[in-house]
C-alpha atoms as a PDB file:
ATOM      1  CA  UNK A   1       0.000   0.000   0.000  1.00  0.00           C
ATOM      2  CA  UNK A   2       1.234   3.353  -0.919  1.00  0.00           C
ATOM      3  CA  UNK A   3       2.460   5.588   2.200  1.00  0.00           C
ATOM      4  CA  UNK A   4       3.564   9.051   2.148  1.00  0.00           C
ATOM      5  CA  UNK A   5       5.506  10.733   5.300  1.00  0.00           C
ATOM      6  CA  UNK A   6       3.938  14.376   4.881  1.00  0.00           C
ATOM      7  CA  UNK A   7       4.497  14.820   8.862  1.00  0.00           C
ATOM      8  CA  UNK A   8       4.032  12.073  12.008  1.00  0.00           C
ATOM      9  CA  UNK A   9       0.526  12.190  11.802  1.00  0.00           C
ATOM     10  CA  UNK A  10       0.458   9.930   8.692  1.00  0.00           C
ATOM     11  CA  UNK A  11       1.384   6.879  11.372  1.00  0.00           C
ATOM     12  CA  UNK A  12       0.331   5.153  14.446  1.00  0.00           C
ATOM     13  CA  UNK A  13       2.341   5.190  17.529  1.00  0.00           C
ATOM     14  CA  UNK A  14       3.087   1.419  17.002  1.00  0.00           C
ATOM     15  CA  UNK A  15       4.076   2.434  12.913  1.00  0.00           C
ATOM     16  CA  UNK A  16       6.352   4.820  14.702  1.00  0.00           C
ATOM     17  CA  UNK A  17       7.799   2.590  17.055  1.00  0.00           C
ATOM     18  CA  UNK A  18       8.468  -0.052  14.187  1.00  0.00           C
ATOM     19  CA  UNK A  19      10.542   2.983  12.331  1.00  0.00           C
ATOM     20  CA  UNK A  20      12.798   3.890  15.754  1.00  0.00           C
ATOM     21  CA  UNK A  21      12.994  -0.064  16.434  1.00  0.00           C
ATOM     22  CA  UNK A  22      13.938  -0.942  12.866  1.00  0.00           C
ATOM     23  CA  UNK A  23      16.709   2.221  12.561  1.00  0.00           C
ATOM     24  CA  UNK A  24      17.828   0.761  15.958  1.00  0.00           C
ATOM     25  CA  UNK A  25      18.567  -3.131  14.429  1.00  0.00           C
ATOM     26  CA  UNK A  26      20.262  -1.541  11.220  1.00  0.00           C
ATOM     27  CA  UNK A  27      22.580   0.594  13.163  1.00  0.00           C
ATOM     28  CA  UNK A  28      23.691  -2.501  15.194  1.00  0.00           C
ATOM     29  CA  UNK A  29      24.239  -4.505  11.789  1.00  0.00           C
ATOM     30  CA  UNK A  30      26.180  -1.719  10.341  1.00  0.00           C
ATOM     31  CA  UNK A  31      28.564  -1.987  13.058  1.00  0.00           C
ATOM     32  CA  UNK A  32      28.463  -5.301  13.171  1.00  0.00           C
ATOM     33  CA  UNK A  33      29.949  -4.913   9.779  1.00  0.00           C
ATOM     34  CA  UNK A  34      26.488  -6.493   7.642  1.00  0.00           C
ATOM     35  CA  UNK A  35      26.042  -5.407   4.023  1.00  0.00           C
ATOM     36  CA  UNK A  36      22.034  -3.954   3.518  1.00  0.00           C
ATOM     37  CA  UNK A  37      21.086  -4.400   0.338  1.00  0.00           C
ATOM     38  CA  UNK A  38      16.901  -4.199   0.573  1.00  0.00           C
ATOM     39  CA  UNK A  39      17.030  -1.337  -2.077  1.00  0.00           C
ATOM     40  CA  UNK A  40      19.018  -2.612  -4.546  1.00  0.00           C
ATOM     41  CA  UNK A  41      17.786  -1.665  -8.078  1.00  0.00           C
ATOM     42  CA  UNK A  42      15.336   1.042  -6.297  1.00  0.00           C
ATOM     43  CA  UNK A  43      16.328   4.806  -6.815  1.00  0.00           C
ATOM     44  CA  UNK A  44      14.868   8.108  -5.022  1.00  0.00           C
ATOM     45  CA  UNK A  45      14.389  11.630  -6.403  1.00  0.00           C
ATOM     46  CA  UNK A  46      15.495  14.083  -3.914  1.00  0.00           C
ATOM     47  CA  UNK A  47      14.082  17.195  -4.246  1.00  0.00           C
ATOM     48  CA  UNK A  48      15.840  20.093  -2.411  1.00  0.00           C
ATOM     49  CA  UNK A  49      14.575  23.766  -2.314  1.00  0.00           C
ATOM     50  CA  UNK A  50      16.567  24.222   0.730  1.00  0.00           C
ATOM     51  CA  UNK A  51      20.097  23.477   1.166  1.00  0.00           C
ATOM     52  CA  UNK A  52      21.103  21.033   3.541  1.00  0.00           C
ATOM     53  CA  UNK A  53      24.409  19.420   4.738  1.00  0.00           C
ATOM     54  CA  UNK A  54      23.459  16.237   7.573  1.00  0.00           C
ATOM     55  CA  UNK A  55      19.975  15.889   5.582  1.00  0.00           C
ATOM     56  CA  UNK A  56      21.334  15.316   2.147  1.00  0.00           C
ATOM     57  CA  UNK A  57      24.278  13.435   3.109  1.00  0.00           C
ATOM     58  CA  UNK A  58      22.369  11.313   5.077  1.00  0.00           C
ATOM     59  CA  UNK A  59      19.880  10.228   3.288  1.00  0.00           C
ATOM     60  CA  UNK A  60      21.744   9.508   0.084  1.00  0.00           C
ATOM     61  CA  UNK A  61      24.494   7.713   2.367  1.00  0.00           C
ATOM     62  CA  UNK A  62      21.449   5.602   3.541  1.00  0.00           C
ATOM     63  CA  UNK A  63      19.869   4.760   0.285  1.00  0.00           C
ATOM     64  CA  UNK A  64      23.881   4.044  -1.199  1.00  0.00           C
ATOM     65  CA  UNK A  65      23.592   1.470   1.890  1.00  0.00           C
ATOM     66  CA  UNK A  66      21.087  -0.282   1.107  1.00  0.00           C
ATOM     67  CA  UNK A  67      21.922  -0.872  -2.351  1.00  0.00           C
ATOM     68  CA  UNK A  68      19.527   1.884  -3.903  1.00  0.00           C
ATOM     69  CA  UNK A  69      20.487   4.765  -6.113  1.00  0.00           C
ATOM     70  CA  UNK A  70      19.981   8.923  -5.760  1.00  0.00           C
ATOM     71  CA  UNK A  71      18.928  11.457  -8.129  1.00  0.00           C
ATOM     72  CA  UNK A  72      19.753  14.674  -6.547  1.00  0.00           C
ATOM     73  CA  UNK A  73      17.842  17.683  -7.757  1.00  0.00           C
ATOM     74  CA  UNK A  74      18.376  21.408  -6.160  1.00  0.00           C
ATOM     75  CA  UNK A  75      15.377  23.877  -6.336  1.00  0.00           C
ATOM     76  CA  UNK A  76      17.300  25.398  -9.819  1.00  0.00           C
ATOM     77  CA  UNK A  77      17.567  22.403 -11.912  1.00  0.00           C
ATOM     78  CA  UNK A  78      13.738  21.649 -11.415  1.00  0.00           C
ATOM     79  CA  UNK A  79      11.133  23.112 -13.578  1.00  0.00           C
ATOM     80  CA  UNK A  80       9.593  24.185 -10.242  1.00  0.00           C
ATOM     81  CA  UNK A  81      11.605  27.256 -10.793  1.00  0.00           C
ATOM     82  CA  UNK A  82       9.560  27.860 -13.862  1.00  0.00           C
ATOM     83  CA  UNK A  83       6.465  27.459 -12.161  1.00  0.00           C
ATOM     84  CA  UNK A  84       5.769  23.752 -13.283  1.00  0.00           C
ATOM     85  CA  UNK A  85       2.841  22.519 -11.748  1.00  0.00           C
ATOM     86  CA  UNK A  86       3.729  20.097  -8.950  1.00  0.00           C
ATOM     87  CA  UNK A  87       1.315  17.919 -10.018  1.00  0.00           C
ATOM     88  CA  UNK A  88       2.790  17.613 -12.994  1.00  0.00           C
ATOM     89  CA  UNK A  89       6.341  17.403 -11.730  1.00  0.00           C
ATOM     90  CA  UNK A  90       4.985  14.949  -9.321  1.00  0.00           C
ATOM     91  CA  UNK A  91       3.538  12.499 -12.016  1.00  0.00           C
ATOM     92  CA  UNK A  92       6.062  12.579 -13.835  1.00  0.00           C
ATOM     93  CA  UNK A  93       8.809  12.108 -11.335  1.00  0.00           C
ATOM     94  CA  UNK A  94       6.807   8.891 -10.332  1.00  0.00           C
ATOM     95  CA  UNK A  95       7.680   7.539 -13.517  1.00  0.00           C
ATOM     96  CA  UNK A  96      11.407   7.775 -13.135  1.00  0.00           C
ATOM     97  CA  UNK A  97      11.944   6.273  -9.493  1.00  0.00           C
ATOM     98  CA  UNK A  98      10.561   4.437  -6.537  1.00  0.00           C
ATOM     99  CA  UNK A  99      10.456   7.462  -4.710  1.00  0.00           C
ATOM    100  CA  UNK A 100      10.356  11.515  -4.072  1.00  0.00           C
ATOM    101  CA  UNK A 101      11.826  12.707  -0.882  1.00  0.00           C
ATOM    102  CA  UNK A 102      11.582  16.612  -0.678  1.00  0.00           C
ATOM    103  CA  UNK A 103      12.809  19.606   1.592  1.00  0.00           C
ATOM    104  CA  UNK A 104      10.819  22.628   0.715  1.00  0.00           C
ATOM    105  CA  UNK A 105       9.195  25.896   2.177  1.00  0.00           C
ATOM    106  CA  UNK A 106       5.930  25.191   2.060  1.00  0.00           C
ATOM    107  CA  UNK A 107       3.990  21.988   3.781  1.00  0.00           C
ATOM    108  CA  UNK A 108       1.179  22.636   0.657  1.00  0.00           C
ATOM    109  CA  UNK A 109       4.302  21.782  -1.629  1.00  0.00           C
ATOM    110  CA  UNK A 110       4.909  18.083   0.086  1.00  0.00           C
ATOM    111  CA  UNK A 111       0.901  17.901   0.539  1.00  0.00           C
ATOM    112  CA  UNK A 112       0.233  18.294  -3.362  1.00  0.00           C
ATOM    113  CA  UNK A 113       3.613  16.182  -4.538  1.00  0.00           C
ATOM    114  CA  UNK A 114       1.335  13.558  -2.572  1.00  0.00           C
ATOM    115  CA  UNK A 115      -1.427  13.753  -3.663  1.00  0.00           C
ATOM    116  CA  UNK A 116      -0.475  13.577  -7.667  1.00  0.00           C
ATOM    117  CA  UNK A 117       2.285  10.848  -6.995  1.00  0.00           C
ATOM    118  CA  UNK A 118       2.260   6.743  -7.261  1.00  0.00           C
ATOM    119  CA  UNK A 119       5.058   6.509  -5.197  1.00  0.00           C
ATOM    120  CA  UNK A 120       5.938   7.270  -1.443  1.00  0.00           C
ATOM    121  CA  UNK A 121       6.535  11.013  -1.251  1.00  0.00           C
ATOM    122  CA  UNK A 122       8.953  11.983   2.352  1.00  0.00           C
ATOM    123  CA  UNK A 123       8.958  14.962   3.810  1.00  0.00           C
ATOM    124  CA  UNK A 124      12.811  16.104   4.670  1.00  0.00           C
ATOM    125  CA  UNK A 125      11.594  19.224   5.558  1.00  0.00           C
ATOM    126  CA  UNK A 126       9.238  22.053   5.519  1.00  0.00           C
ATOM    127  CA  UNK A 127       8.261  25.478   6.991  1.00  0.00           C
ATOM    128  CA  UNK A 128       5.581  23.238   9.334  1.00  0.00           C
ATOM    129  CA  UNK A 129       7.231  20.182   9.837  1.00  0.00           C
ATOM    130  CA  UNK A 130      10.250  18.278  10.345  1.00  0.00           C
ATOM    131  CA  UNK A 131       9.265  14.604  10.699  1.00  0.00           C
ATOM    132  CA  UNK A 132      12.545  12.677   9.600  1.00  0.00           C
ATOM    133  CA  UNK A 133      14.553  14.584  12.393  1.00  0.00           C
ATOM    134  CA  UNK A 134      12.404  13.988  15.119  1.00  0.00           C
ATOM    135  CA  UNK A 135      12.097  10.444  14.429  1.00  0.00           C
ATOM    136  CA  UNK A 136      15.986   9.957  14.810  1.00  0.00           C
ATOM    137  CA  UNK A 137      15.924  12.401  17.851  1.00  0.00           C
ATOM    138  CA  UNK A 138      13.844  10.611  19.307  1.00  0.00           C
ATOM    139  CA  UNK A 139      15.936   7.382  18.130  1.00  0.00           C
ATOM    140  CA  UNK A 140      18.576   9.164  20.219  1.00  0.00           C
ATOM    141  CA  UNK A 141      16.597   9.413  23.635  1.00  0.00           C
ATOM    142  CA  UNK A 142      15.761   5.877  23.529  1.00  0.00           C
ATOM    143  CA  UNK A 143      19.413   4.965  23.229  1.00  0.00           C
ATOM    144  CA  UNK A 144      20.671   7.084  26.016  1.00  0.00           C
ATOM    145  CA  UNK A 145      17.840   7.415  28.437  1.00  0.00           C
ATOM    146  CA  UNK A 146      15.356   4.444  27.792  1.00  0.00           C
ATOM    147  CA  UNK A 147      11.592   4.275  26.919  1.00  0.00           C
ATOM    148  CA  UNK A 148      10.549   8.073  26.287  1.00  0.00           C
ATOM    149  CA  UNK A 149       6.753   7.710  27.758  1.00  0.00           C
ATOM    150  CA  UNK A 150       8.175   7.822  31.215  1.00  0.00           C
ATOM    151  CA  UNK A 151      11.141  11.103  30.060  1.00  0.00           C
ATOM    152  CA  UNK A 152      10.228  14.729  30.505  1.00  0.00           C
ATOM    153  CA  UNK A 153      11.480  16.327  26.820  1.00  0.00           C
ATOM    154  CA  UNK A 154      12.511  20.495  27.086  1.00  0.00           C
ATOM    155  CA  UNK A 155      12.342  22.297  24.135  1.00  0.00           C
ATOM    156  CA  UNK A 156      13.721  26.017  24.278  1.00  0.00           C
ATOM    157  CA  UNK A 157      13.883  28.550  22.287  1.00  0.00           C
ATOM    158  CA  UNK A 158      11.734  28.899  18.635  1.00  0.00           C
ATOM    159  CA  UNK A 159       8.486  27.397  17.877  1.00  0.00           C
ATOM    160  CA  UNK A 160       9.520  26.587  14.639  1.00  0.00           C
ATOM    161  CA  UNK A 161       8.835  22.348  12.636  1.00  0.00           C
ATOM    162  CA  UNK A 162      11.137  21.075  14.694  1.00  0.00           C
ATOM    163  CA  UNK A 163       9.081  22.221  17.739  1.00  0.00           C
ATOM    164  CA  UNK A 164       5.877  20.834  15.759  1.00  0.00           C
ATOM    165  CA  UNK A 165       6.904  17.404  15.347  1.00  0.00           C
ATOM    166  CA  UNK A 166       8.245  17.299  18.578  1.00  0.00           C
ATOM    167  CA  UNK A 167       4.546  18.384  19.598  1.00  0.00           C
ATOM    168  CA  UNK A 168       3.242  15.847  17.170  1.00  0.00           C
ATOM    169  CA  UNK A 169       5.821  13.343  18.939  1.00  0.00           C
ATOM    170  CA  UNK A 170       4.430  13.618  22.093  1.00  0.00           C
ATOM    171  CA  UNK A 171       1.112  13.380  21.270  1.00  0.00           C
ATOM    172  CA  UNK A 172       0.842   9.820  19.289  1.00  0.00           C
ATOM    173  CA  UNK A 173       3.717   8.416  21.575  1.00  0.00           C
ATOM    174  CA  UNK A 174       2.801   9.505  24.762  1.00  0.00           C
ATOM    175  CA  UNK A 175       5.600  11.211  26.363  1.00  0.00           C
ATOM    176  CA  UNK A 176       5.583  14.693  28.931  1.00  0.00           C
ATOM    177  CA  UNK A 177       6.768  17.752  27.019  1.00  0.00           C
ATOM    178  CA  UNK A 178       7.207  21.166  28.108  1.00  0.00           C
ATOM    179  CA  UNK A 179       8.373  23.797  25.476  1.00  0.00           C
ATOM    180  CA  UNK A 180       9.676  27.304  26.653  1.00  0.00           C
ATOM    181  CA  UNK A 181       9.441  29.973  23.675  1.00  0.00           C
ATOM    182  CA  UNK A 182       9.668  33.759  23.991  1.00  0.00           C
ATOM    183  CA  UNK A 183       6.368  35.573  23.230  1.00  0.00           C
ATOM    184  CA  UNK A 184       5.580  36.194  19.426  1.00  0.00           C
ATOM    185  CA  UNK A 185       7.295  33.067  18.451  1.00  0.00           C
ATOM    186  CA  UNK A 186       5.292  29.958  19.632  1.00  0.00           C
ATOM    187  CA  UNK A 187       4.443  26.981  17.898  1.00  0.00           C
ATOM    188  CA  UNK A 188       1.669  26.413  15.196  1.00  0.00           C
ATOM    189  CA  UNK A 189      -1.446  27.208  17.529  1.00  0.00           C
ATOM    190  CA  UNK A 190      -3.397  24.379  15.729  1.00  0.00           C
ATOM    191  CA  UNK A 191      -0.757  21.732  16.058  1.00  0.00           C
ATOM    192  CA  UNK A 192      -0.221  22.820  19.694  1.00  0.00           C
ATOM    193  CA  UNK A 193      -3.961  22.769  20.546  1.00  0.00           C
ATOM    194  CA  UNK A 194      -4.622  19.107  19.106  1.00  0.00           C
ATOM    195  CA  UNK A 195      -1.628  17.781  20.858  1.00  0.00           C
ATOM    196  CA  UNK A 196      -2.775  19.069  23.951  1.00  0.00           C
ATOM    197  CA  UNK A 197      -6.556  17.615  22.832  1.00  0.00           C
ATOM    198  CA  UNK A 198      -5.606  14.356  21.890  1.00  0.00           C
ATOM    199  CA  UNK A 199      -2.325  13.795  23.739  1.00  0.00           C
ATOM    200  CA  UNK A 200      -1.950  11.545  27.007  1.00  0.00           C
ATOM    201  CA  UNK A 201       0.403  13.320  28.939  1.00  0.00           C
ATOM    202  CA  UNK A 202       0.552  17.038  29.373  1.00  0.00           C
ATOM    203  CA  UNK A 203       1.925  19.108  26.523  1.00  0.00           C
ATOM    204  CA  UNK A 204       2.803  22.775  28.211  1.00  0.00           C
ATOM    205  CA  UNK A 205       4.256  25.771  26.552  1.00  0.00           C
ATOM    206  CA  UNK A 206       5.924  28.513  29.039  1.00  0.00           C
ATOM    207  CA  UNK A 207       7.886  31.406  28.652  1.00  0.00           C
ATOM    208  CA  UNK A 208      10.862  31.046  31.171  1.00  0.00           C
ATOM    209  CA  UNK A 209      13.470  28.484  30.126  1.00  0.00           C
ATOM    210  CA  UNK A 210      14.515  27.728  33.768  1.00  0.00           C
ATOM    211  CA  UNK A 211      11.347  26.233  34.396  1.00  0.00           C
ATOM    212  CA  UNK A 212      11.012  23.913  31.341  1.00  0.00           C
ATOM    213  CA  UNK A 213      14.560  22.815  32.030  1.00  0.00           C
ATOM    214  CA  UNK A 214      14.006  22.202  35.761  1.00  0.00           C
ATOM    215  CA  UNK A 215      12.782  18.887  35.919  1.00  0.00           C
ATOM    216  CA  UNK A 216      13.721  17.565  32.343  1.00  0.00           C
ATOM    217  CA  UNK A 217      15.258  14.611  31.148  1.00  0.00           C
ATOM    218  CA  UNK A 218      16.224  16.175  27.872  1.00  0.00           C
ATOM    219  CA  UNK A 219      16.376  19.933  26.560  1.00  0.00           C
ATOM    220  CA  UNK A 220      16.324  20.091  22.924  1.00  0.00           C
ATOM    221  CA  UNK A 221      17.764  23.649  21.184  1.00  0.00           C
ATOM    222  CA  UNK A 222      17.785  24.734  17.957  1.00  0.00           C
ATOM    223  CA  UNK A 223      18.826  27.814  15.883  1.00  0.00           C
ATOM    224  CA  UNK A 224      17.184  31.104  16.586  1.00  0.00           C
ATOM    225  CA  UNK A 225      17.332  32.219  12.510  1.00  0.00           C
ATOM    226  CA  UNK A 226      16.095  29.338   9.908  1.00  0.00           C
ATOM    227  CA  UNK A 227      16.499  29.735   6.281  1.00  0.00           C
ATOM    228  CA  UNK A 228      14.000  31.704   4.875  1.00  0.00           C
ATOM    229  CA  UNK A 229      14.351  34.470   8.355  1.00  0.00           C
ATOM    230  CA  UNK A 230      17.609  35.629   7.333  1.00  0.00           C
ATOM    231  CA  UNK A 231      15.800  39.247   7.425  1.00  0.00           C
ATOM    232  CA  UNK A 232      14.398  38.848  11.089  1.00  0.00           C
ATOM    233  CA  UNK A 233      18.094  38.078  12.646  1.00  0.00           C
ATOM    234  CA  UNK A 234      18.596  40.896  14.560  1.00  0.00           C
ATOM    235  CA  UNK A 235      14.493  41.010  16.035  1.00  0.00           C
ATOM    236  CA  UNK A 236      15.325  37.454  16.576  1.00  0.00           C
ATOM    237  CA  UNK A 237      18.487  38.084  18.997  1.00  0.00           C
ATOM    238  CA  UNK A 238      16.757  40.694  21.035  1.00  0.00           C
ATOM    239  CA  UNK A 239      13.857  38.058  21.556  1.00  0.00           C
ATOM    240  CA  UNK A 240      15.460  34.895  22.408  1.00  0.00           C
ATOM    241  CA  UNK A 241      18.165  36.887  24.662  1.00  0.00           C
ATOM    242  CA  UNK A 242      17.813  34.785  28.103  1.00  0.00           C
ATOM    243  CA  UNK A 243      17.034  31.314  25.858  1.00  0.00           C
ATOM    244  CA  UNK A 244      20.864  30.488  25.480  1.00  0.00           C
ATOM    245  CA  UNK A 245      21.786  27.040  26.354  1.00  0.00           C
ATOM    246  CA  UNK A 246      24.594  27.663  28.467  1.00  0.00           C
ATOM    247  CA  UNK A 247      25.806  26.407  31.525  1.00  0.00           C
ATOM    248  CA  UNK A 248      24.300  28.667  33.687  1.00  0.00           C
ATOM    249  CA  UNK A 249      21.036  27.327  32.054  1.00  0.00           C
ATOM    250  CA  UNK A 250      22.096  23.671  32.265  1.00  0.00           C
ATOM    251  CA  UNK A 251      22.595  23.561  35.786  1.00  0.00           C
ATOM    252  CA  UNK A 252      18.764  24.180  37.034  1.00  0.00           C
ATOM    253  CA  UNK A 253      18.206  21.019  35.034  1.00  0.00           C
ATOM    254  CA  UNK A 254      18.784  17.759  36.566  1.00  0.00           C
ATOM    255  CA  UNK A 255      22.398  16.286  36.633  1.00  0.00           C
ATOM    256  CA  UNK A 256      21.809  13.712  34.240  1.00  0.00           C
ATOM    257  CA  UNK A 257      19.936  15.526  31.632  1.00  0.00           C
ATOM    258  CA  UNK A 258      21.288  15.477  28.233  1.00  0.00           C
ATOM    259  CA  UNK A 259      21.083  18.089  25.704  1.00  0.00           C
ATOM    260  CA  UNK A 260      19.832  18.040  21.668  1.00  0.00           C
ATOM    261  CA  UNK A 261      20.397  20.112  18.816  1.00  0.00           C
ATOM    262  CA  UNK A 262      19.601  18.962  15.567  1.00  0.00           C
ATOM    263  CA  UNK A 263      22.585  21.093  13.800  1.00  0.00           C
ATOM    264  CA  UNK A 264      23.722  23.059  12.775  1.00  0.00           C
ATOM    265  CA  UNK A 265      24.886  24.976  15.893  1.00  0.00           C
ATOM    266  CA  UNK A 266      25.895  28.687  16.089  1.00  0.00           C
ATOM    267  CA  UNK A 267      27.983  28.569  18.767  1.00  0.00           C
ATOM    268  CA  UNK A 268      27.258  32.125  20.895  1.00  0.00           C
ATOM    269  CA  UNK A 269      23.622  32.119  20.021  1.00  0.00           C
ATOM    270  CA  UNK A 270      21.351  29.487  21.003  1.00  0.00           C
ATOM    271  CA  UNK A 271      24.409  27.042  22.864  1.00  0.00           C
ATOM    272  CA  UNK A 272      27.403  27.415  24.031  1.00  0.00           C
ATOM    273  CA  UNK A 273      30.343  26.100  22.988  1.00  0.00           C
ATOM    274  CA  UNK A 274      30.856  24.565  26.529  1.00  0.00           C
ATOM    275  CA  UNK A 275      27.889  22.985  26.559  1.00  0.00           C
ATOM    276  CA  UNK A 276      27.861  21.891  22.811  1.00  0.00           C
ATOM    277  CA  UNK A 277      31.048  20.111  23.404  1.00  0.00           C
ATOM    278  CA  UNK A 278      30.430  18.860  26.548  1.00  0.00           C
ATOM    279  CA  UNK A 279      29.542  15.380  27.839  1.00  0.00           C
ATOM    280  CA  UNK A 280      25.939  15.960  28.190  1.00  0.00           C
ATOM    281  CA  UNK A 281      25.274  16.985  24.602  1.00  0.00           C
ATOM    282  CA  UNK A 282      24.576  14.680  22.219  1.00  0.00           C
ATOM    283  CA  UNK A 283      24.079  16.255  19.547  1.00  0.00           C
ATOM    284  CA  UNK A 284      26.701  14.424  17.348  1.00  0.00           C
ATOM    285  CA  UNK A 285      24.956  10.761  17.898  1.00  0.00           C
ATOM    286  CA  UNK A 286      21.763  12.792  16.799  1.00  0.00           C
ATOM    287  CA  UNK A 287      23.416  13.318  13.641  1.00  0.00           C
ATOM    288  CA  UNK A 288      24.726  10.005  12.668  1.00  0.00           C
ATOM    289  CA  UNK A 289      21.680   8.743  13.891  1.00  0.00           C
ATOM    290  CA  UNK A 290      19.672  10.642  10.771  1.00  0.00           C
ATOM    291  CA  UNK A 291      21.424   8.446   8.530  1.00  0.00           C
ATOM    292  CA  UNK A 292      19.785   4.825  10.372  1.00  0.00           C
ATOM    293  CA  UNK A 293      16.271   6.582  10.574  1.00  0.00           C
ATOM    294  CA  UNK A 294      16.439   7.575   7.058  1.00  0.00           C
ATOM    295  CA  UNK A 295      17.240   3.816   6.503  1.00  0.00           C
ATOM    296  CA  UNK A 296      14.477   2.611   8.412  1.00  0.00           C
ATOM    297  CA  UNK A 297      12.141   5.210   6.650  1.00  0.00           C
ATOM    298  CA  UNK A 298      13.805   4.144   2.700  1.00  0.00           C
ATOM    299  CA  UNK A 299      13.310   0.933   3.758  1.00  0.00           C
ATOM    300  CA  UNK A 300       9.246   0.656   5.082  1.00  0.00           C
ATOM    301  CA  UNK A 301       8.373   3.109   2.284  1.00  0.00           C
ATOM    302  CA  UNK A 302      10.194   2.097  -0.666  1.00  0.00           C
ATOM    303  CA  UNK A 303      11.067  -1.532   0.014  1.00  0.00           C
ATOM    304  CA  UNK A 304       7.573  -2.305   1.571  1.00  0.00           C
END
């Protein structure tokens, strides 16, 4: 049956589960020195309005390893910078390979690219949502701190897709999550309203970082700036002043909380270089880790 990752809510909790359990197994065979070759003779269109370093590089080094190939298209050599229709470009793409994985601006660009196309269409990031990374974040929690329904997840600092899916995390898993944002800059008020709706343990959204760090098993950070707000930086600065994960911040959280940032990090800004570099961050696993989710992902979607 066709599936399309558009954001988390296209799966169950247990379809979710399968994903972090699967990346989990393939990482431990990769070490282990075992050859994956599930997608050999399959090959994905990646479709990239946005640059990307860890994103790119991981998921082409995961289809490469498991036998697949990569067609790598930037936003200029599409016709999407002539105005194709994308349900044109999505039709016909679905002719050519097995399937479309996209980073865009717009969610209504992965949404229609969807709807047009006969094969699985994955979302590698839009203005709304950032599915793919939160599925190896949380692929990271469950390796260094255990089953996350019974963690407390931080997130400070923007509402932005990463703090989204993280919402949309919480509420098909079932895990506590308190997200401290300055005022102006909260998450999508309909994404935040169903996850506190529909979600099993409390979803809360604050505006003093000391108190979402205080009893938290695991403070995510991200940059203040994305793509796209390169004309806000300086608003931006003045209104996340206080949110800097420093050490100062880190120690009203308990001693064995660890720290995330998806990457990557301007060091000064949003974390310190102490605390980026320190023990406690982890935000280096996080990134290798992309590359086994995307596996898992490739794998379910493409290879069925």
């Amino acid at each position: 049956m066709l599936r399309h990752l558009r954001s988390l809510q296209d799966f169950t909790k247990d379809e979710l589960g399968a994903f972090i359990k699967r990346a989990l197994e393939l990482k431990k065979e990769r070490q282990a020195g075992e050859a994956h070759k599930g997608l050999a003779g399959k090959t994905i269109g990646m479709i990239f309005e946005k640059p990307s370093t860890r994103t790119r590089v991981s998921f082409e080094a995961a289809m490469y390893g498991l036998g697949g190939q990569v067609i790598f298209l930037s936003g200029r050599d599409t016709q999407l910078a002539r105005s194709e229709p994308l349900k044109d470009m999505a039709r016909v793409m679905a002719r050519y390979v097995d399937g479309i994985v996209v980073r865009t601006f717009g969610q209504e660009v992965v949404d229609e690219l969807a709807q047009y196309s006969a094969v699985p269409v994955i979302n590698a990031l839009s203005d709304l949502h950032h599915p793919c990374q939160i599925l190896s974040d949380v692929l990271t929690v469950i390796e260094n701190k255990g089953p996350i329904e019974k963690l407390k997840i931080a997130w400070v600092g923007d509402g932005n897709n990463v703090a989204n899916s993280w919402i949309q995390a919480a509420e098909i898993i079932g895990f506590e999550l308190i997200l401290a944002c300055p005022e102006g800059y909260d998450p999508d008020p309909e994404i935040l309203q169903q996850g506190r709706r529909n979600g099993r343990q409390p979803i809360v959204l604050v505006r003093s970082p000391e108190q979402a760090v205080a009893e938290a098993d695991v403070i995510n950070v991200d940059v203040w700036t994305s793509m796209g707000q390169e004309g806000e930086e300086e608003s931006r600065l003045q209104a996340f002043r206080g949110y800097q994960m420093n050490e100062a911040l880190l120690a009203c959280a308990p001693a064995e909380a660890i720290v995330l940032h998806c990457l990557p990090a301007h060091r000064g800004e949003e974390i310190t270089a102490e605390v980026l570099e320190s023990k406690r961050c982890v935000a280096f696993d996080q990134a290798e880790n992309k590359m086994h989710m995307h596996k898992a992902i490739l794998e379910k979607l493409i290879g069925g």
